[in-house]
PDB file of N, CA and C in Angstrom:
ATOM      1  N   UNK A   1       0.813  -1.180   0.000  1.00  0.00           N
ATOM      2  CA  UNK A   1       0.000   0.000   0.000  1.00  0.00           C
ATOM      3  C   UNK A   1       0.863   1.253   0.000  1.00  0.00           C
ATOM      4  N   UNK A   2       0.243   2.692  -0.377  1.00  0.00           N
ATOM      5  CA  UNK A   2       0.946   3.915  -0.331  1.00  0.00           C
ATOM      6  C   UNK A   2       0.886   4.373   0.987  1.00  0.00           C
ATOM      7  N   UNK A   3       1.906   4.773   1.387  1.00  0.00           N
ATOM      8  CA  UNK A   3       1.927   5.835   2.599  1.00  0.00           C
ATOM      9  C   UNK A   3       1.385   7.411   2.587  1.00  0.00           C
ATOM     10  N   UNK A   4       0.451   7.824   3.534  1.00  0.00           N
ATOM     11  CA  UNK A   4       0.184   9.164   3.344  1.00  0.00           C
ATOM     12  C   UNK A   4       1.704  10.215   2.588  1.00  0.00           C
ATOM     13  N   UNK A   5       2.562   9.901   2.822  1.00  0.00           N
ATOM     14  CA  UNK A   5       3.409  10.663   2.484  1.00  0.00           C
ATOM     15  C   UNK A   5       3.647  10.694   1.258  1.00  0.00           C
ATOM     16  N   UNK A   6       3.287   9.552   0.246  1.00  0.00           N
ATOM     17  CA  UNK A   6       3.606   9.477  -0.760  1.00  0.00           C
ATOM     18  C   UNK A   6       2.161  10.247  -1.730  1.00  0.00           C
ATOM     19  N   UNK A   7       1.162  10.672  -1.504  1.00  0.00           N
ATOM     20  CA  UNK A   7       0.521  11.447  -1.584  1.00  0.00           C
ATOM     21  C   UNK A   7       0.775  13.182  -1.216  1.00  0.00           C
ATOM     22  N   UNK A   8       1.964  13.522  -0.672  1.00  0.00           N
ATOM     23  CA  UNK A   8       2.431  15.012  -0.249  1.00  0.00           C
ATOM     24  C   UNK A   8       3.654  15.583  -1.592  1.00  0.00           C
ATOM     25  N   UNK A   9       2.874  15.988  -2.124  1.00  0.00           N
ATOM     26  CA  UNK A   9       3.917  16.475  -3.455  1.00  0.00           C
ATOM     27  C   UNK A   9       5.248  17.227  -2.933  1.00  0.00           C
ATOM     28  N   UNK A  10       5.266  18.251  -1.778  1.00  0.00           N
ATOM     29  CA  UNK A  10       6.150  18.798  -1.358  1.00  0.00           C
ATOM     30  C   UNK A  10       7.288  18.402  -0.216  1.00  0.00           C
ATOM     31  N   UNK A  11       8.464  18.012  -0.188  1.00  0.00           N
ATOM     32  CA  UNK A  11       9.471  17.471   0.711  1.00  0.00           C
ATOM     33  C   UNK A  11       9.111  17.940   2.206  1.00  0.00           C
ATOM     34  N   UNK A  12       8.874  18.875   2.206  1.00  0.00           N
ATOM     35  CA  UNK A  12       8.658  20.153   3.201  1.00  0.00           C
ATOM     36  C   UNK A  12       7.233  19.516   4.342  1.00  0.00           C
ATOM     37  N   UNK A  13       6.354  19.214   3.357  1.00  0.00           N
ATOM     38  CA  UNK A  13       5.161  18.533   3.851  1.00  0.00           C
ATOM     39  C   UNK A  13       5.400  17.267   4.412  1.00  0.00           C
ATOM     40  N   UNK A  14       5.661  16.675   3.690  1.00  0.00           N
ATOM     41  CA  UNK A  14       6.189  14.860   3.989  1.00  0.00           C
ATOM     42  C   UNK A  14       7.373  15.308   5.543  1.00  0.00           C
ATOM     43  N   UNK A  15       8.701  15.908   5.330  1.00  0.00           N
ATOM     44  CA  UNK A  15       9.313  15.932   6.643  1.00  0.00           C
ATOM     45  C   UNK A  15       8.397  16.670   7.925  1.00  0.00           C
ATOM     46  N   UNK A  16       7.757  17.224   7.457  1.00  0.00           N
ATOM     47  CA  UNK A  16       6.854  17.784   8.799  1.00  0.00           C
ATOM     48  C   UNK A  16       6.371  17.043   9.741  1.00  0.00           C
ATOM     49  N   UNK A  17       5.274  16.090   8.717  1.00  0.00           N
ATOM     50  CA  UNK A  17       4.488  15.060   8.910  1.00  0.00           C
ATOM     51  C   UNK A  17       5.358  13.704   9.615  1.00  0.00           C
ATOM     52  N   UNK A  18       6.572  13.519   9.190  1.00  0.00           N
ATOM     53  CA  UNK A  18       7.344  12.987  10.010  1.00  0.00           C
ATOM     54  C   UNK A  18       7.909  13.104  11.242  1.00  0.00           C
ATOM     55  N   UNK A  19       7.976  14.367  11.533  1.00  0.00           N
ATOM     56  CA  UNK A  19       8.351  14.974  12.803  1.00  0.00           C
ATOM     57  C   UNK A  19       7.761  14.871  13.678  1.00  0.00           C
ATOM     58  N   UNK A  20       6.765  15.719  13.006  1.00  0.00           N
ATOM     59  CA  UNK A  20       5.342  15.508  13.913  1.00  0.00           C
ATOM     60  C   UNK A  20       4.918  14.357  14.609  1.00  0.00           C
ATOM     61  N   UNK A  21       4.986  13.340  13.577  1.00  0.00           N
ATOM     62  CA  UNK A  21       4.657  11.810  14.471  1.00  0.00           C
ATOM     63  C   UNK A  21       5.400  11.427  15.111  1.00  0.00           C
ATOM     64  N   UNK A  22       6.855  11.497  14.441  1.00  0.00           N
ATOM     65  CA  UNK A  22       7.833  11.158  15.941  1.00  0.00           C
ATOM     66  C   UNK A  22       8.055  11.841  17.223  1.00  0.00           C
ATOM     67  N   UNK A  23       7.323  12.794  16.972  1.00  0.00           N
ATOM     68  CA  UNK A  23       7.194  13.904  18.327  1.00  0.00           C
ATOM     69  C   UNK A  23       6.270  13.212  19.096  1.00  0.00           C
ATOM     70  N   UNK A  24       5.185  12.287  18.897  1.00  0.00           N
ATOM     71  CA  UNK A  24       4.215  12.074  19.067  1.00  0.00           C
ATOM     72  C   UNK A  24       4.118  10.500  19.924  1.00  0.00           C
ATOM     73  N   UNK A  25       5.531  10.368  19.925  1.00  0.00           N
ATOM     74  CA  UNK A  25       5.792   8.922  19.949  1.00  0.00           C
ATOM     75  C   UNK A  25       5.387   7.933  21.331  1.00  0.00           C
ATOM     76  N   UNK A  26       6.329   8.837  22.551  1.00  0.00           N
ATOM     77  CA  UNK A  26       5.819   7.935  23.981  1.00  0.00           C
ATOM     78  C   UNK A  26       5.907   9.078  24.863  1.00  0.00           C
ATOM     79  N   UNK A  27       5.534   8.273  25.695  1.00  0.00           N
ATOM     80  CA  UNK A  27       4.993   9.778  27.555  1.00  0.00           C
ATOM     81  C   UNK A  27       6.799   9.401  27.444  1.00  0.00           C
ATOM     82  N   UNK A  28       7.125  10.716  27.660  1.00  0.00           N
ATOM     83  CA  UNK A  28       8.594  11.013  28.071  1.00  0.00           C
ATOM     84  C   UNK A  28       8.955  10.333  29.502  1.00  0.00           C
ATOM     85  N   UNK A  29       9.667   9.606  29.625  1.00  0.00           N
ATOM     86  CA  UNK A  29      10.519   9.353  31.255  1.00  0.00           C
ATOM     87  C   UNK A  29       9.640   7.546  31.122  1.00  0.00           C
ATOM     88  N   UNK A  30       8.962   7.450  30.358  1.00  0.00           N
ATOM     89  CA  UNK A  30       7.970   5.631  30.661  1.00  0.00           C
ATOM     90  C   UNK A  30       8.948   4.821  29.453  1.00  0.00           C
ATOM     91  N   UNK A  31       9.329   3.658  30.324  1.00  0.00           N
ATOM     92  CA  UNK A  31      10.189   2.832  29.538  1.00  0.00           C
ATOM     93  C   UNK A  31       9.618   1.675  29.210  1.00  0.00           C
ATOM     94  N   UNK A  32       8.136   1.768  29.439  1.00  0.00           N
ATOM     95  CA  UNK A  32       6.691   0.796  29.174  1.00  0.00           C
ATOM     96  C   UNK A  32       6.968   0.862  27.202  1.00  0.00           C
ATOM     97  N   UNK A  33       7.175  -0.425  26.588  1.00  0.00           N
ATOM     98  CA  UNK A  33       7.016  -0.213  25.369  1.00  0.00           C
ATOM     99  C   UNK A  33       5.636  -0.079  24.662  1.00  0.00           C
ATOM    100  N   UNK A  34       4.754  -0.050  25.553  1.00  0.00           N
ATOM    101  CA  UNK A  34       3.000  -0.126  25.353  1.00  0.00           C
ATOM    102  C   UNK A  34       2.155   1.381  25.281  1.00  0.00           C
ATOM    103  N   UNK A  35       3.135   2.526  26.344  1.00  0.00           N
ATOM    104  CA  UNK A  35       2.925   3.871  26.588  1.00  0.00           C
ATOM    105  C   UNK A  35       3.107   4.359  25.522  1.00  0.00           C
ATOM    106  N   UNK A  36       2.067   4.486  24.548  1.00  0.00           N
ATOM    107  CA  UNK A  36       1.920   5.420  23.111  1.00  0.00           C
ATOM    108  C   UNK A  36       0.958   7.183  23.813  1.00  0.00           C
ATOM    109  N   UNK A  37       1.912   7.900  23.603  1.00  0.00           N
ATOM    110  CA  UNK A  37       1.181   9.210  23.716  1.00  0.00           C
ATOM    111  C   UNK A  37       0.067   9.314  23.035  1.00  0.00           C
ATOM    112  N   UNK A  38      -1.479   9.554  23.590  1.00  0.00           N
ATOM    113  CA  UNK A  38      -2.650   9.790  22.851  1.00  0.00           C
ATOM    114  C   UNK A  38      -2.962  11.346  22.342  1.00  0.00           C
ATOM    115  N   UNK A  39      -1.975  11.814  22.391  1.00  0.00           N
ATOM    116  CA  UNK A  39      -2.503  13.190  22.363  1.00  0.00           C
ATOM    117  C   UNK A  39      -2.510  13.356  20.772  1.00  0.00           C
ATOM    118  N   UNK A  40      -3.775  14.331  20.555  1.00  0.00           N
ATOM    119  CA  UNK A  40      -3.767  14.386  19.009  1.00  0.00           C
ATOM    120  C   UNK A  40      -2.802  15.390  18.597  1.00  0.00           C
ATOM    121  N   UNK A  41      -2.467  15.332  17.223  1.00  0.00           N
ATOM    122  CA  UNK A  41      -1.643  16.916  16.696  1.00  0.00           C
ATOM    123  C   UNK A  41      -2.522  17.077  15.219  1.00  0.00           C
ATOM    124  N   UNK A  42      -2.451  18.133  14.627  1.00  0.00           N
ATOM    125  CA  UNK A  42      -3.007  18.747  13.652  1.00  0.00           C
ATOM    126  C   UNK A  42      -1.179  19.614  12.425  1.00  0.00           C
ATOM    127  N   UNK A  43      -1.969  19.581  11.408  1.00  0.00           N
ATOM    128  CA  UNK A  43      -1.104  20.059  10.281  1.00  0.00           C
ATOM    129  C   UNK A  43      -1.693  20.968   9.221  1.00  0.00           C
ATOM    130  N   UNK A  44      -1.188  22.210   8.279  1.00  0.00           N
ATOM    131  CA  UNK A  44      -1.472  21.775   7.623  1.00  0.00           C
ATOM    132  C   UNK A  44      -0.405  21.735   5.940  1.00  0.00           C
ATOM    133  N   UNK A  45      -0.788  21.071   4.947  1.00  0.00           N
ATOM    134  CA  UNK A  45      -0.257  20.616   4.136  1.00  0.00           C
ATOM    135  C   UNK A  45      -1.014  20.540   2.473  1.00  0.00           C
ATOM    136  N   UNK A  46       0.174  20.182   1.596  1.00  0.00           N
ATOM    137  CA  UNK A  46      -0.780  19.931   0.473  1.00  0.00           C
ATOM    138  C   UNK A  46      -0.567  18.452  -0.236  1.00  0.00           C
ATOM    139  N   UNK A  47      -1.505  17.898  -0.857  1.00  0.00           N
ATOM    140  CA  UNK A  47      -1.886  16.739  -1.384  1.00  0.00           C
ATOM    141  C   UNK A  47      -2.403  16.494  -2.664  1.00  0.00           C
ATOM    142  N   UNK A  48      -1.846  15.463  -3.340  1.00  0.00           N
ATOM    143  CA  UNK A  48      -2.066  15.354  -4.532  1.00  0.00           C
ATOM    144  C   UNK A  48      -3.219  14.995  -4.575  1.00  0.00           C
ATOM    145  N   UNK A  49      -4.234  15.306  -5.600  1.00  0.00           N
ATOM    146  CA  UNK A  49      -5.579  15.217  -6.241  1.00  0.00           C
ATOM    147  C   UNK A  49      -5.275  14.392  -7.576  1.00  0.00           C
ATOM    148  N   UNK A  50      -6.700  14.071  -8.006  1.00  0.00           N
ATOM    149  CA  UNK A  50      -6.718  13.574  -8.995  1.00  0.00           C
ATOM    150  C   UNK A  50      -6.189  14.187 -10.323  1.00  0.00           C
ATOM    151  N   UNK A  51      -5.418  13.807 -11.367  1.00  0.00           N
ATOM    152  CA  UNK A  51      -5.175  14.675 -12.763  1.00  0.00           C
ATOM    153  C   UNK A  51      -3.770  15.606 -12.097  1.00  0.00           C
ATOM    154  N   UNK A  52      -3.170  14.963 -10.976  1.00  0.00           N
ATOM    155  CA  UNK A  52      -2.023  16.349 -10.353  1.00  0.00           C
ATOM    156  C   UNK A  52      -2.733  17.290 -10.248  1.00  0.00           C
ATOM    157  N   UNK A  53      -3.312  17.508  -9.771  1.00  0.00           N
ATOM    158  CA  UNK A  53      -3.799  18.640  -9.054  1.00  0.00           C
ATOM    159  C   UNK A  53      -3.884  18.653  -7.704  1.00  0.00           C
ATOM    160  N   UNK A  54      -3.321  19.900  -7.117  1.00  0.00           N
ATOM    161  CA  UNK A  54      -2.620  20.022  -5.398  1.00  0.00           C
ATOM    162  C   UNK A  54      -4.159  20.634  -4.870  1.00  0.00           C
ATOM    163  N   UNK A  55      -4.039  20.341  -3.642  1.00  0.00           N
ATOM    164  CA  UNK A  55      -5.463  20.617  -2.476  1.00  0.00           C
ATOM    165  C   UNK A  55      -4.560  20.286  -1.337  1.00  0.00           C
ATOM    166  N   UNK A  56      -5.318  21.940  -0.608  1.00  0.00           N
ATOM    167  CA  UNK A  56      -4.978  22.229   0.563  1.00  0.00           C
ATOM    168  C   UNK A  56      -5.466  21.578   1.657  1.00  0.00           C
ATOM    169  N   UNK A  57      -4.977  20.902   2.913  1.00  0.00           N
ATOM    170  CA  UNK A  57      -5.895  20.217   3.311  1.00  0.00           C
ATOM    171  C   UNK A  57      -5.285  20.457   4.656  1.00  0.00           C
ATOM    172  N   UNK A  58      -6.190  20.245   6.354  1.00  0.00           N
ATOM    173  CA  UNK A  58      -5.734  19.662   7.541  1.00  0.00           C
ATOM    174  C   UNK A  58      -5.352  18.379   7.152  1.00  0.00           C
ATOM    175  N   UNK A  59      -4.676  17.763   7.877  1.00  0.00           N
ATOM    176  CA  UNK A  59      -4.317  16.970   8.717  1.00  0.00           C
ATOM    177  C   UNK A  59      -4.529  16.276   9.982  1.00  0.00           C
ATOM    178  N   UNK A  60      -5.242  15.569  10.611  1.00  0.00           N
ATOM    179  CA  UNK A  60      -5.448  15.151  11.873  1.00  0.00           C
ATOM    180  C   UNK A  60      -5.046  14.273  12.657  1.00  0.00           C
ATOM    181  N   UNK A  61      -4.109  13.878  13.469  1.00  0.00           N
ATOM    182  CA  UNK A  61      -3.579  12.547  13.337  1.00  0.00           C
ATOM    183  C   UNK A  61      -3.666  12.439  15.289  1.00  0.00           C
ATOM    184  N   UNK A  62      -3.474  11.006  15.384  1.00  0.00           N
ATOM    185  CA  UNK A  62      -3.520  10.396  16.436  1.00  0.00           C
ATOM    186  C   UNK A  62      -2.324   8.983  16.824  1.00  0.00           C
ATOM    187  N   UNK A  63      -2.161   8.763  17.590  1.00  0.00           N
ATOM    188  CA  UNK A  63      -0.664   7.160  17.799  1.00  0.00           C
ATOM    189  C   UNK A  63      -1.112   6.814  18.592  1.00  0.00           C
ATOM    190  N   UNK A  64      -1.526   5.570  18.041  1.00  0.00           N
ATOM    191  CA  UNK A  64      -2.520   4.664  19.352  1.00  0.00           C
ATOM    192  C   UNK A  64      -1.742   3.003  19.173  1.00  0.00           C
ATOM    193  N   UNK A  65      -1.615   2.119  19.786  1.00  0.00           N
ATOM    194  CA  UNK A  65      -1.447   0.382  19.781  1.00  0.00           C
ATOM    195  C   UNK A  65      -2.234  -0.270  19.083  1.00  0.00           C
ATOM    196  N   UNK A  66      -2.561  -1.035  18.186  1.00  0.00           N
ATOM    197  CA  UNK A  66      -3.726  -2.183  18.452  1.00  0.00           C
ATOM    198  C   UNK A  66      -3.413  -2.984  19.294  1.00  0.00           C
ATOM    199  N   UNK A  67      -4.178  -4.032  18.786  1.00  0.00           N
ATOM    200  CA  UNK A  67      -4.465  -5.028  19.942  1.00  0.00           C
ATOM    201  C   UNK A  67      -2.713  -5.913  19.652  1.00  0.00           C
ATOM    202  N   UNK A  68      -2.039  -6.052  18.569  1.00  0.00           N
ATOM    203  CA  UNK A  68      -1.100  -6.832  18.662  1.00  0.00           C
ATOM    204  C   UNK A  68       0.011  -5.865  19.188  1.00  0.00           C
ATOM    205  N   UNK A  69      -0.355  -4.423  19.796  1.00  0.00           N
ATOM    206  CA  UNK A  69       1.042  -3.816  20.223  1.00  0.00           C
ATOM    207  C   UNK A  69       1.305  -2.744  19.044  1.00  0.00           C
ATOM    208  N   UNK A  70       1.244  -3.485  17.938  1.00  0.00           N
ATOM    209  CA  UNK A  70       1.858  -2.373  16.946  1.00  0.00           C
ATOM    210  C   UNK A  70       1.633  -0.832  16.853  1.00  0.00           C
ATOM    211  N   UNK A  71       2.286   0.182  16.379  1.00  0.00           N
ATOM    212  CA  UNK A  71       1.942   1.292  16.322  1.00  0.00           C
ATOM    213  C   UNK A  71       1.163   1.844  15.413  1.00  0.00           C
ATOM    214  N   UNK A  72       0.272   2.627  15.504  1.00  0.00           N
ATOM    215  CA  UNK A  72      -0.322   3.072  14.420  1.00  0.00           C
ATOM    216  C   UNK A  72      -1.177   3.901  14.509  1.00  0.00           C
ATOM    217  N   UNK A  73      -1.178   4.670  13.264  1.00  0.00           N
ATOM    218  CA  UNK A  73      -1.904   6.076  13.475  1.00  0.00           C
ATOM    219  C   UNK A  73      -3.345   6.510  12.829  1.00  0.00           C
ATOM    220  N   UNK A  74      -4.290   7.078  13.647  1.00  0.00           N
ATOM    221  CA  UNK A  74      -5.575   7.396  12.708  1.00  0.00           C
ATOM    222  C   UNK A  74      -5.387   8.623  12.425  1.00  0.00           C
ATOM    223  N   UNK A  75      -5.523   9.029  11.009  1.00  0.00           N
ATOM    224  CA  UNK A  75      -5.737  10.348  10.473  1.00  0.00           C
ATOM    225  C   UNK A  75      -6.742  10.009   9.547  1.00  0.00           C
ATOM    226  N   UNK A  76      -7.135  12.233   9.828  1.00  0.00           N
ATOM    227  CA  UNK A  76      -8.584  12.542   9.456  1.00  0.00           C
ATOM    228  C   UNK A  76      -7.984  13.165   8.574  1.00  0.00           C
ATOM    229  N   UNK A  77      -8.713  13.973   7.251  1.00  0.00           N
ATOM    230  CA  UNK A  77      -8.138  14.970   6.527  1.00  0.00           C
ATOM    231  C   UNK A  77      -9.038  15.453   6.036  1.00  0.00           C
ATOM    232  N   UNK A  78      -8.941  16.899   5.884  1.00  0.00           N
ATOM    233  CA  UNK A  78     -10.193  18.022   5.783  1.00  0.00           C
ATOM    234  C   UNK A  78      -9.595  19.414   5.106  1.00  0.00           C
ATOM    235  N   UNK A  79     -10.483  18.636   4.109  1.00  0.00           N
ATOM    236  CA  UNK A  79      -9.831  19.513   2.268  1.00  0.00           C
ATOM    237  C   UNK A  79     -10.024  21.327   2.893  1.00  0.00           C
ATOM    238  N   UNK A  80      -9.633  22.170   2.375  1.00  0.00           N
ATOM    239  CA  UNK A  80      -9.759  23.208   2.696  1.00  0.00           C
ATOM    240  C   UNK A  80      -9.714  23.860   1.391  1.00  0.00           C
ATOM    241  N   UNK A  81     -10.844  25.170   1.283  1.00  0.00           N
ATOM    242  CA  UNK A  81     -11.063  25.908   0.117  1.00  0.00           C
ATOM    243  C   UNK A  81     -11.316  27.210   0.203  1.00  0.00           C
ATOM    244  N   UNK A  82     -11.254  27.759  -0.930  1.00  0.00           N
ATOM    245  CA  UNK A  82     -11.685  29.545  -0.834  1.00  0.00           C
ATOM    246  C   UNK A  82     -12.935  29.779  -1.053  1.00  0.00           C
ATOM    247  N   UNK A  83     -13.548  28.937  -1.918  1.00  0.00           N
ATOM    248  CA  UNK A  83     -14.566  29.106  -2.803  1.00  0.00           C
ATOM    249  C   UNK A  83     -15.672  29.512  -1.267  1.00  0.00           C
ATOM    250  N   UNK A  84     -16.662  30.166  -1.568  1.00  0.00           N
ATOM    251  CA  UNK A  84     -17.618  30.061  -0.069  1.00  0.00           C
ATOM    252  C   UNK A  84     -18.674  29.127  -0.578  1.00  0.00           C
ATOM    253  N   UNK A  85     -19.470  28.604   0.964  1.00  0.00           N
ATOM    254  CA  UNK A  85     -20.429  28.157   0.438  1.00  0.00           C
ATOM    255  C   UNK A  85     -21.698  28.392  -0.360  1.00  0.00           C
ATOM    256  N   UNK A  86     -22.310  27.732  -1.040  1.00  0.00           N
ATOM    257  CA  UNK A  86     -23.379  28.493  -1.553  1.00  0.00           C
ATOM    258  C   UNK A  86     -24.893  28.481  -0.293  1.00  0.00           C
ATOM    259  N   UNK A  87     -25.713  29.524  -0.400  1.00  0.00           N
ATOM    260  CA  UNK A  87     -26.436  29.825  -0.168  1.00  0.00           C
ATOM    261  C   UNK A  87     -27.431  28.758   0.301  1.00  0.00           C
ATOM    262  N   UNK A  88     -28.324  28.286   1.094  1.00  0.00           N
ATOM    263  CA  UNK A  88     -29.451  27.511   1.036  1.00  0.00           C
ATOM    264  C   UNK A  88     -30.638  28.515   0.003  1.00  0.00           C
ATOM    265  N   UNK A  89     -31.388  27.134  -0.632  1.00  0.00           N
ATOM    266  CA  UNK A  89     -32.129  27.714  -1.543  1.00  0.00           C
ATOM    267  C   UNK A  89     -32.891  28.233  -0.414  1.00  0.00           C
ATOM    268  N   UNK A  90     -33.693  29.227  -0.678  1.00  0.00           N
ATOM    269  CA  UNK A  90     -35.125  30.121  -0.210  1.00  0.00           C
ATOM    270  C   UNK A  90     -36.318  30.113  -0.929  1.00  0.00           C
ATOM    271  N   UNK A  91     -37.010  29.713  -0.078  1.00  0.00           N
ATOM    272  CA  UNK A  91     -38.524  29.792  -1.028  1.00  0.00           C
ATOM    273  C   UNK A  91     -38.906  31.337  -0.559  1.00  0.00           C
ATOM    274  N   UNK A  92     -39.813  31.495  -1.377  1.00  0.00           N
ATOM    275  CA  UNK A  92     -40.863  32.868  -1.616  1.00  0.00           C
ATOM    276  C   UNK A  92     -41.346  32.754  -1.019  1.00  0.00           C
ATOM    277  N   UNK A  93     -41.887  34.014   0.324  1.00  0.00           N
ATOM    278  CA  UNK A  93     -42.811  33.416   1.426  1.00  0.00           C
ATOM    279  C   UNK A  93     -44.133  33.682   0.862  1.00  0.00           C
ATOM    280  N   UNK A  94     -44.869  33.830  -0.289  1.00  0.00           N
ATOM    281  CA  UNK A  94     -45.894  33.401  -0.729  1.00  0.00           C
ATOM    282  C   UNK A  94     -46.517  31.938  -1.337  1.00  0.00           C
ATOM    283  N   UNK A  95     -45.020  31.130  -2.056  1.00  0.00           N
ATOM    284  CA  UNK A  95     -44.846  30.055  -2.760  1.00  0.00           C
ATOM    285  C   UNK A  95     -45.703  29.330  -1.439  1.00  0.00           C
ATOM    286  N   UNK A  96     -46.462  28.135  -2.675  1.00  0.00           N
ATOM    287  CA  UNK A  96     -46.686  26.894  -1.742  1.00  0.00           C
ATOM    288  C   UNK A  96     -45.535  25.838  -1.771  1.00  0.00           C
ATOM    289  N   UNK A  97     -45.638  25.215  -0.808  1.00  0.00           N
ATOM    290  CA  UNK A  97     -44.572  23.970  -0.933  1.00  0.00           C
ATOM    291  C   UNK A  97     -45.573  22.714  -0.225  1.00  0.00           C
ATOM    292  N   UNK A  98     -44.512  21.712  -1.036  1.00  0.00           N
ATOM    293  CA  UNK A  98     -45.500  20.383  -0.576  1.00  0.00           C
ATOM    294  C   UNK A  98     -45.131  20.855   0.846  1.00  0.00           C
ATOM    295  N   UNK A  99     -46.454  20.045   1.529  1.00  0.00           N
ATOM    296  CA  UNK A  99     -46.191  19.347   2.695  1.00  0.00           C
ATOM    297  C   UNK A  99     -46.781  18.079   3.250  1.00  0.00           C
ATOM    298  N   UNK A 100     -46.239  17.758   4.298  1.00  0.00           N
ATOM    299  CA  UNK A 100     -46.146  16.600   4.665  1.00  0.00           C
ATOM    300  C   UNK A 100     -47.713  16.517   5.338  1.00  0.00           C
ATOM    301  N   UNK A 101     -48.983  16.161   4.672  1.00  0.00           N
ATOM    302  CA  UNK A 101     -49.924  15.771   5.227  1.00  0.00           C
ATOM    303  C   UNK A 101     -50.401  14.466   4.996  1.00  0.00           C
ATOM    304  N   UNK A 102     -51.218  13.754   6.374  1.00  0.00           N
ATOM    305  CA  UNK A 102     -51.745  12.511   6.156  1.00  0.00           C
ATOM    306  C   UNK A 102     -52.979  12.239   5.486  1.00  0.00           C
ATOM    307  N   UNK A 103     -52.399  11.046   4.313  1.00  0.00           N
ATOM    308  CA  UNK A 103     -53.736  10.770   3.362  1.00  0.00           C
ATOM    309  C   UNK A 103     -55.425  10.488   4.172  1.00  0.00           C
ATOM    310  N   UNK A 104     -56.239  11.374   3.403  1.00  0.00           N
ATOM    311  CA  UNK A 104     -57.596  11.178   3.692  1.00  0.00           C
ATOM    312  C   UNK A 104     -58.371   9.751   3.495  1.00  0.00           C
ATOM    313  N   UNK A 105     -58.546   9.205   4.365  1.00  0.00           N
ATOM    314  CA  UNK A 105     -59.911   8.200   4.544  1.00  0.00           C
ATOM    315  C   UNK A 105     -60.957   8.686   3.190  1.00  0.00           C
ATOM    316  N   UNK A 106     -61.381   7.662   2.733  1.00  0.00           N
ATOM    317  CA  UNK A 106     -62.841   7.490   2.107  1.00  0.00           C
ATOM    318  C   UNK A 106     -63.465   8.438   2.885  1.00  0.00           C
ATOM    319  N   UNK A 107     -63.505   8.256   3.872  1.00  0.00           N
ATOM    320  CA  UNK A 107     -64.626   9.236   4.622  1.00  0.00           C
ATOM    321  C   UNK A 107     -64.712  10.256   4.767  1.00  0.00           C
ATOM    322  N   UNK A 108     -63.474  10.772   4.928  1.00  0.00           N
ATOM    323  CA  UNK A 108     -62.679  11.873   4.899  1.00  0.00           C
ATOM    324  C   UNK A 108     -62.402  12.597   6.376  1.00  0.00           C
ATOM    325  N   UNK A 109     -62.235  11.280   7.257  1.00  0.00           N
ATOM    326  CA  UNK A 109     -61.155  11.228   8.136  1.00  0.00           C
ATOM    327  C   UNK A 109     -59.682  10.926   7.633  1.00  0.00           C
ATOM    328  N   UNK A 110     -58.833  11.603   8.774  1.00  0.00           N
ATOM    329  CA  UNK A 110     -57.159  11.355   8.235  1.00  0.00           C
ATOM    330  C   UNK A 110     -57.367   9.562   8.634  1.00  0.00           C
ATOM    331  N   UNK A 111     -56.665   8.927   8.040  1.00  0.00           N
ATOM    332  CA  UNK A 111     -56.125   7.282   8.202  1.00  0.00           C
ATOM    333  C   UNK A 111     -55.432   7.458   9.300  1.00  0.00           C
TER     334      UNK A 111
END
């Protein structure tokens, strides 16, 4: 498989991201090989897109054990943009809009 890093077009990004995790490594002064620091850290960086194209993105990362001991890290990543969002549509406060009513009985009680 690829390593997040191999997704970081820039050297600069990739050594960060390295640092960072090894910063991240054990509670200082515990000679417990099991004591993985939980504390999260954040970045941010850029990443290759589809067609080479770079996107700005966080970073989120975490160094936790599994169950066999090993080390390993969960990261989140959260594209970042200029563009703003668009608007929620607005209805016309005259417009009708469906709504949610219950079908009439033959009788013309609600069911």
């Amino acid at each position: 498989g690829m390593k997040l890093g191999d997704f970081m077009p820039f050297e600069y990004d990739r050594e960060r991201f390295r640092s960072l995790t090894d910063e991240a490594s054990t509670f200082e002064g515990v000679d417990d090989e099991a004591a993985v620091d939980p504390t999260p850290g954040a970045m941010h960086a850029t990443i290759k897109a589809s067609q080479d194209s770079k996107v700005t993105v966080e970073i989120f990362y975490v160094k936790y054990r599994d169950f066999s001991g090993a080390v390993r890290y969960l990261v989140g990543i959260h594209e970042l943009t200029d563009q703003p969002i668009p608007d929620l549509v607005q209805f016309p406060t005259n417009s009708r809009r469906p709504s949610a009513r219950m079908p009439a009985a033959a009788n013309g009680t609600p069911a």
